[in-house]
C-alpha atoms as a PDB file:
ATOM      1  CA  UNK A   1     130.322 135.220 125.683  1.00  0.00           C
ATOM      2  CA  UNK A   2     128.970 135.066 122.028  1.00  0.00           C
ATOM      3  CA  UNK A   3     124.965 134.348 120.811  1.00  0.00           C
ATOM      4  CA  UNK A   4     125.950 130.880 119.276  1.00  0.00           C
ATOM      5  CA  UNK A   5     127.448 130.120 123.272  1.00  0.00           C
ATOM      6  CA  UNK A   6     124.376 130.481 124.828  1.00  0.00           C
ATOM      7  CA  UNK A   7     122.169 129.289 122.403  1.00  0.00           C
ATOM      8  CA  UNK A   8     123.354 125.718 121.178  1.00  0.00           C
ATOM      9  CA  UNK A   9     123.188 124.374 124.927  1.00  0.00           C
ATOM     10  CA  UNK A  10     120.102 126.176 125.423  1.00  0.00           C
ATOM     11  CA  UNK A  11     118.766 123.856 122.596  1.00  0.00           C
ATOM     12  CA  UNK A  12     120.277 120.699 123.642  1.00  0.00           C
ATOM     13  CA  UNK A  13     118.225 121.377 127.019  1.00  0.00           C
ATOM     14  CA  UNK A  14     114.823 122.442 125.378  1.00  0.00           C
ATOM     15  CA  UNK A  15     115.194 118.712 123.150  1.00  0.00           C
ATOM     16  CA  UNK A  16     116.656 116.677 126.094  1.00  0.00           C
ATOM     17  CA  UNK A  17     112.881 117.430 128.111  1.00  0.00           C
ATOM     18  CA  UNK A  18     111.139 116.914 125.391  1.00  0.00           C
ATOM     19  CA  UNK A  19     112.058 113.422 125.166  1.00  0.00           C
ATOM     20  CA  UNK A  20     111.886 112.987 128.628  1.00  0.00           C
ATOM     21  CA  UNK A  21     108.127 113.600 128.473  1.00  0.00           C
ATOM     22  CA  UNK A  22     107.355 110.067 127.840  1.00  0.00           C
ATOM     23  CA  UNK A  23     109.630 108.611 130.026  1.00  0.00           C
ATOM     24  CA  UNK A  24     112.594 108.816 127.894  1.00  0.00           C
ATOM     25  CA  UNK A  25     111.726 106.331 125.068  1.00  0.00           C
ATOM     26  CA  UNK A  26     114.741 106.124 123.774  1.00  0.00           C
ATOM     27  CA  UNK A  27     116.548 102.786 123.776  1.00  0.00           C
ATOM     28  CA  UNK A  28     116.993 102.093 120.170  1.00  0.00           C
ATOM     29  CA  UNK A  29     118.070 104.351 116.936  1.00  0.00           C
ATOM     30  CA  UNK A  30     116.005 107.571 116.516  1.00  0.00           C
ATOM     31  CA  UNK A  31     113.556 108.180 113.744  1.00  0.00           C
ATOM     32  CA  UNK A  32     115.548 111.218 112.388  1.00  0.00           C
ATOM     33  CA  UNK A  33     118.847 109.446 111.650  1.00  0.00           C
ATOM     34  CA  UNK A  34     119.906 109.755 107.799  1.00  0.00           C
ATOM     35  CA  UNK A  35     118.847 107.273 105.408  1.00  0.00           C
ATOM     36  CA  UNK A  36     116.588 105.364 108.395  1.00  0.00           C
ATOM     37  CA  UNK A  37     113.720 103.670 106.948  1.00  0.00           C
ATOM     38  CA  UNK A  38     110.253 104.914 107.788  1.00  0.00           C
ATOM     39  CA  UNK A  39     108.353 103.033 110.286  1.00  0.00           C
ATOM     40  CA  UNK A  40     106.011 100.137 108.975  1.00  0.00           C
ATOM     41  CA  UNK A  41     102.749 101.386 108.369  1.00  0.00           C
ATOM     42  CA  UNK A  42     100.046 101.087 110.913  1.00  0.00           C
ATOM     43  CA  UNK A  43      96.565  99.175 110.045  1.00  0.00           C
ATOM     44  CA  UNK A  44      94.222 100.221 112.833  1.00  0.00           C
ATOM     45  CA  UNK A  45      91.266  98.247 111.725  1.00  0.00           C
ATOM     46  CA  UNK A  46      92.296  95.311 113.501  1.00  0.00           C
ATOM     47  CA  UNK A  47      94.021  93.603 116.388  1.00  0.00           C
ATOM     48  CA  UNK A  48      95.168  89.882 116.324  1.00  0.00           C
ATOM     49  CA  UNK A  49      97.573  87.584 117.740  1.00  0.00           C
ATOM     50  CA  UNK A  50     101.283  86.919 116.378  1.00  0.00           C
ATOM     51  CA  UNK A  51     104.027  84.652 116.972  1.00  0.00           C
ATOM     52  CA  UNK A  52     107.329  86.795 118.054  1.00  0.00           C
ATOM     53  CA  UNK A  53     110.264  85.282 119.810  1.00  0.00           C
ATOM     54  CA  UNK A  54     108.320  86.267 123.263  1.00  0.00           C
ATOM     55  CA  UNK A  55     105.157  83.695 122.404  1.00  0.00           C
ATOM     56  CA  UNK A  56     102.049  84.907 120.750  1.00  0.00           C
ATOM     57  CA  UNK A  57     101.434  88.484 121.428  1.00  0.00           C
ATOM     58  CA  UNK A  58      99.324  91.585 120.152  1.00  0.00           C
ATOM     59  CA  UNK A  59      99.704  93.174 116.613  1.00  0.00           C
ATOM     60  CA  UNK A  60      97.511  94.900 114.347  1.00  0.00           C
ATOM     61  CA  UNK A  61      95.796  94.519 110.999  1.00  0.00           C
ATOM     62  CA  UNK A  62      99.112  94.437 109.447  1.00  0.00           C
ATOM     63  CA  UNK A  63     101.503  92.504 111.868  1.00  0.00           C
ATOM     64  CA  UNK A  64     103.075  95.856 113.927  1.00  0.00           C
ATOM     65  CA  UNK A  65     103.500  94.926 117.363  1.00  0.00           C
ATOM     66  CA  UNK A  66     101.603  96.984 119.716  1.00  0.00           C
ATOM     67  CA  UNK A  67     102.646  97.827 123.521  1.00  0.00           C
ATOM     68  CA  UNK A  68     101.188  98.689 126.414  1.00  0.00           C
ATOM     69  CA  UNK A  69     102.347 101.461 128.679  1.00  0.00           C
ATOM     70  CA  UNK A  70     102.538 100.255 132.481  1.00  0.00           C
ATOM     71  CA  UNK A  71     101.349 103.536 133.821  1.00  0.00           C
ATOM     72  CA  UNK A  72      97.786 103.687 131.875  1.00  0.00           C
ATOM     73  CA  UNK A  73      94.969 103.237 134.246  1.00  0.00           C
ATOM     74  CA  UNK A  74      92.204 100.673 132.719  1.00  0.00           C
ATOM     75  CA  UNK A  75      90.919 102.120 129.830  1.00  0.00           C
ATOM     76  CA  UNK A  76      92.370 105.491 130.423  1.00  0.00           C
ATOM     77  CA  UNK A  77      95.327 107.065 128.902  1.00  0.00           C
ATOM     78  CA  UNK A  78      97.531 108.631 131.738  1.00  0.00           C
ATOM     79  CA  UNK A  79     100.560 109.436 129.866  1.00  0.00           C
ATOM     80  CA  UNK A  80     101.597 112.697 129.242  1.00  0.00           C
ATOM     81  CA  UNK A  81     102.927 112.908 126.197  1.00  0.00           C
ATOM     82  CA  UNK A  82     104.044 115.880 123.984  1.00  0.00           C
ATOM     83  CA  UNK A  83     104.472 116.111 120.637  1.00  0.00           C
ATOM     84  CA  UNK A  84     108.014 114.528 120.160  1.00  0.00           C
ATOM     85  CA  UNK A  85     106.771 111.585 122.213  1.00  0.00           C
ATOM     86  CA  UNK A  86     103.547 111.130 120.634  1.00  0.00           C
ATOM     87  CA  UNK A  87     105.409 110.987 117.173  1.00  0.00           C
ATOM     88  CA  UNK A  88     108.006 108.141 119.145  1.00  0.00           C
ATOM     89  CA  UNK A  89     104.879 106.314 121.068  1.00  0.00           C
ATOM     90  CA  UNK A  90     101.581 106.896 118.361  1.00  0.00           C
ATOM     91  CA  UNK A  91      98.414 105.781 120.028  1.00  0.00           C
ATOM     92  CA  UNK A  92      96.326 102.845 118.360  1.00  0.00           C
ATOM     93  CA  UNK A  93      93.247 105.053 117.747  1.00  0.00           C
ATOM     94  CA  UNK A  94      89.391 104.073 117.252  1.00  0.00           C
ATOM     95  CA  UNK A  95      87.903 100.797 117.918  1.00  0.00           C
ATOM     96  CA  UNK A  96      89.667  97.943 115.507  1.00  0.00           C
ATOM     97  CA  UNK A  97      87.795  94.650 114.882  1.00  0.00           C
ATOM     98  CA  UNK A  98      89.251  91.042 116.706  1.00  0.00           C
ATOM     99  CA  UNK A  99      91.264  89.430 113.823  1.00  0.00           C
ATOM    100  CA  UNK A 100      92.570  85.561 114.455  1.00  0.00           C
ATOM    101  CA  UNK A 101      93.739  84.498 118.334  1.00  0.00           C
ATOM    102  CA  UNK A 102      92.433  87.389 120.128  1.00  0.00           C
ATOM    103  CA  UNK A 103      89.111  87.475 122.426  1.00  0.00           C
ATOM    104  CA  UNK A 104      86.667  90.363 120.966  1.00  0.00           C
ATOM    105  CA  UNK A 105      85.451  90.867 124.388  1.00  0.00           C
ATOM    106  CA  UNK A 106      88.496  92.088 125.636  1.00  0.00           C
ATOM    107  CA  UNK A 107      88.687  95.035 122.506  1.00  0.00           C
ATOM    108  CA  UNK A 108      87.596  98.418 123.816  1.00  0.00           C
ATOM    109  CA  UNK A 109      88.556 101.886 123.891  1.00  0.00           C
ATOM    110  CA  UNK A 110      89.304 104.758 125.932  1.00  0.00           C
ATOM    111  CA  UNK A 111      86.528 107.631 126.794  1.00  0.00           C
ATOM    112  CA  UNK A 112      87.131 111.062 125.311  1.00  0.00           C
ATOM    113  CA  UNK A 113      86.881 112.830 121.561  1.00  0.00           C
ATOM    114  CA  UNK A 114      89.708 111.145 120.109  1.00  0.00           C
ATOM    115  CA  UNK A 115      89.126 107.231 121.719  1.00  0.00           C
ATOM    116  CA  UNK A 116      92.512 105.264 121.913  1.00  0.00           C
ATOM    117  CA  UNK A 117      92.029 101.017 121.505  1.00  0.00           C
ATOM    118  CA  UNK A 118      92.006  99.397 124.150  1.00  0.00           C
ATOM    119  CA  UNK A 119      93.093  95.586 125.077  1.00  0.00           C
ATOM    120  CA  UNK A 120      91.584  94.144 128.367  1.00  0.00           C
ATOM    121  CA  UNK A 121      91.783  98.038 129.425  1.00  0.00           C
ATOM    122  CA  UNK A 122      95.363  98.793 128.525  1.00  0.00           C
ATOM    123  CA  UNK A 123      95.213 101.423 125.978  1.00  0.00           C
ATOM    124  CA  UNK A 124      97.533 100.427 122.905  1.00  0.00           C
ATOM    125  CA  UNK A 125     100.495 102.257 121.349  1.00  0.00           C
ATOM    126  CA  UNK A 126     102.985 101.599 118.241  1.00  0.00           C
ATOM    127  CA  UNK A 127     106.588 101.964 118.510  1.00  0.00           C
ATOM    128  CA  UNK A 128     108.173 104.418 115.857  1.00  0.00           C
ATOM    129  CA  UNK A 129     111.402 102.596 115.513  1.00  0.00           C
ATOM    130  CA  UNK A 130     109.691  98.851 115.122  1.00  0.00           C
ATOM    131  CA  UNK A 131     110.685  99.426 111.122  1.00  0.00           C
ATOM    132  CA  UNK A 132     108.592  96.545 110.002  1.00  0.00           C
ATOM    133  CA  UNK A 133     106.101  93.748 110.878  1.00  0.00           C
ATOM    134  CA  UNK A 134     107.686  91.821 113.963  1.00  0.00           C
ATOM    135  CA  UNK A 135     109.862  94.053 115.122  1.00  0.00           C
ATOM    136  CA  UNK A 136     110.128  93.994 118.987  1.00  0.00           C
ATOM    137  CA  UNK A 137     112.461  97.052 119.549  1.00  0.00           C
ATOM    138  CA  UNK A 138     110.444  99.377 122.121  1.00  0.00           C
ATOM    139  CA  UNK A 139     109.712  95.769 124.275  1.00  0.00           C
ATOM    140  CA  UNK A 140     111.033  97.137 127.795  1.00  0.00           C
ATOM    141  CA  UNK A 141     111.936 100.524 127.233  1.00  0.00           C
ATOM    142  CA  UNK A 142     112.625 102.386 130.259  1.00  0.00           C
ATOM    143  CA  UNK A 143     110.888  99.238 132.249  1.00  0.00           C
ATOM    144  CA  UNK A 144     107.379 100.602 131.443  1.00  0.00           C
ATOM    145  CA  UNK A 145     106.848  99.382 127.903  1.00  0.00           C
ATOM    146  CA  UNK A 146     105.856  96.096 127.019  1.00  0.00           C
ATOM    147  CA  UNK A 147     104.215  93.765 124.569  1.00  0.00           C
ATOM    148  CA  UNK A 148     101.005  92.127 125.922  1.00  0.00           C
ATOM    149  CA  UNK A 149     100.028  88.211 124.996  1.00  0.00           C
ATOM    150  CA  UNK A 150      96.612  87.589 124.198  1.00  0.00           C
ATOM    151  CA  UNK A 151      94.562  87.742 127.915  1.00  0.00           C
ATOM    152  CA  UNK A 152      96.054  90.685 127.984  1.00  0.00           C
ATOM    153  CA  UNK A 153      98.769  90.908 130.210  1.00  0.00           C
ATOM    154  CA  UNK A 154     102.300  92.299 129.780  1.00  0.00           C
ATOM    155  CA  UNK A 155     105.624  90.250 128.792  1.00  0.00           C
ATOM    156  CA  UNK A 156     108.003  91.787 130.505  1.00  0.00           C
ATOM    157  CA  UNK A 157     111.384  89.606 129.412  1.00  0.00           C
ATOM    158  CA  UNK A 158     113.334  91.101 127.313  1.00  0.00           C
ATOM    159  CA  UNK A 159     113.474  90.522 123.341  1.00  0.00           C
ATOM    160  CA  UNK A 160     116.073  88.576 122.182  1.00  0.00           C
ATOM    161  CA  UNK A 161     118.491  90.509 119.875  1.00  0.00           C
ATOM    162  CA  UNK A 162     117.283  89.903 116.118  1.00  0.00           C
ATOM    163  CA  UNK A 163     119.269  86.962 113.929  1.00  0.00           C
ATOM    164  CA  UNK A 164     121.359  87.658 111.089  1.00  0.00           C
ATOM    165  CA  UNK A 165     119.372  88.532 108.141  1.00  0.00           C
ATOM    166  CA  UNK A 166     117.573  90.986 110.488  1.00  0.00           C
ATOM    167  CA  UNK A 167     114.534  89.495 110.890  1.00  0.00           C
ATOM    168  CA  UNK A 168     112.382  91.006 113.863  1.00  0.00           C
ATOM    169  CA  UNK A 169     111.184  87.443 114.850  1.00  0.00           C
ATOM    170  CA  UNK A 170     107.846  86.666 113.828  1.00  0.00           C
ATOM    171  CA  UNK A 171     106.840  83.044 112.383  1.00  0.00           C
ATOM    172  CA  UNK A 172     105.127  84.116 108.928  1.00  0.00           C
END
């Protein structure tokens, strides 16, 4: 049996459990794929309320849709992500300001050297493949990532599939 035998399906293995570290994630088209776009660039500074397709729900500074992930205790972040799932699932980090439709009182963050925002105690992540502002495309992955509305709490129906011209479904 040759080197190149052994070696390729030793590799598959090593990348298949990598994803898995984050409960799979997958779900939509990978960030490595040829010509993809990059992802739409993430302004931490502030949290506020957008219309989607699901009803108002949580974005940031810029209009990226931010998630919750279902197996976070309050204000803690239990997942256990590595590297290839941290770059799929990036944490919203440091403590943004309330922008427009959100309650400031809600806005916190988790304990620890590197704090992670938090909304009404769910800590908040990004979604690599959401390409640009209202994209919806991690909503329900794996059943334990969701978009939360404005008190906080988790939509858990799925996203409707985007309309022709592509638009990810927000009103503005």
């Amino acid at each position: 049996m040759s080197t190149a035998r052994i070696i390729v399906p030793g590799l598959a293995l090593v990348a298949a459990l990598g994803l898995a570290g984050c409960g799979a994630g997958g779900g939509g088209s990978s960030s490595s794929q040829a010509g993809a776009k990059a992802p739409a660039a993430m302004d931490m500074s502030t949290v506020k309320a957008g219309q989607s397709s699901l009803g108002k729900i949580l974005v940031d500074g810029g209009g990226r849709t931010l998630y919750l992930f279902t197996e976070d205790g309050k204000n803690t972040n239990s997942m256990n992500c590595d590297a290839a799932c941290l770059k799929l699932w990036p944490p919203m980090e440091g403590k943004p300001k309330a922008g427009s439709g959100v309650d400031a009182h809600l806005i916190g963050t988790t304990k620890g050297a590197k704090p992670q925002a938090t909304y009404a105690g769910h800590p908040l992540y990004y979604y690599a493949d959401d390409r640009k502002p209202g994209d919806l495309k991690g909503q329900g992955i794996d059943k334990i990532w969701y978009v939360l509305n404005t008190n906080g709490t988790a939509i858990k129906k799925a996203a409707p599939a985007s309309d022709s011209n592509g638009s990810g479904g927000y009103g503005y």
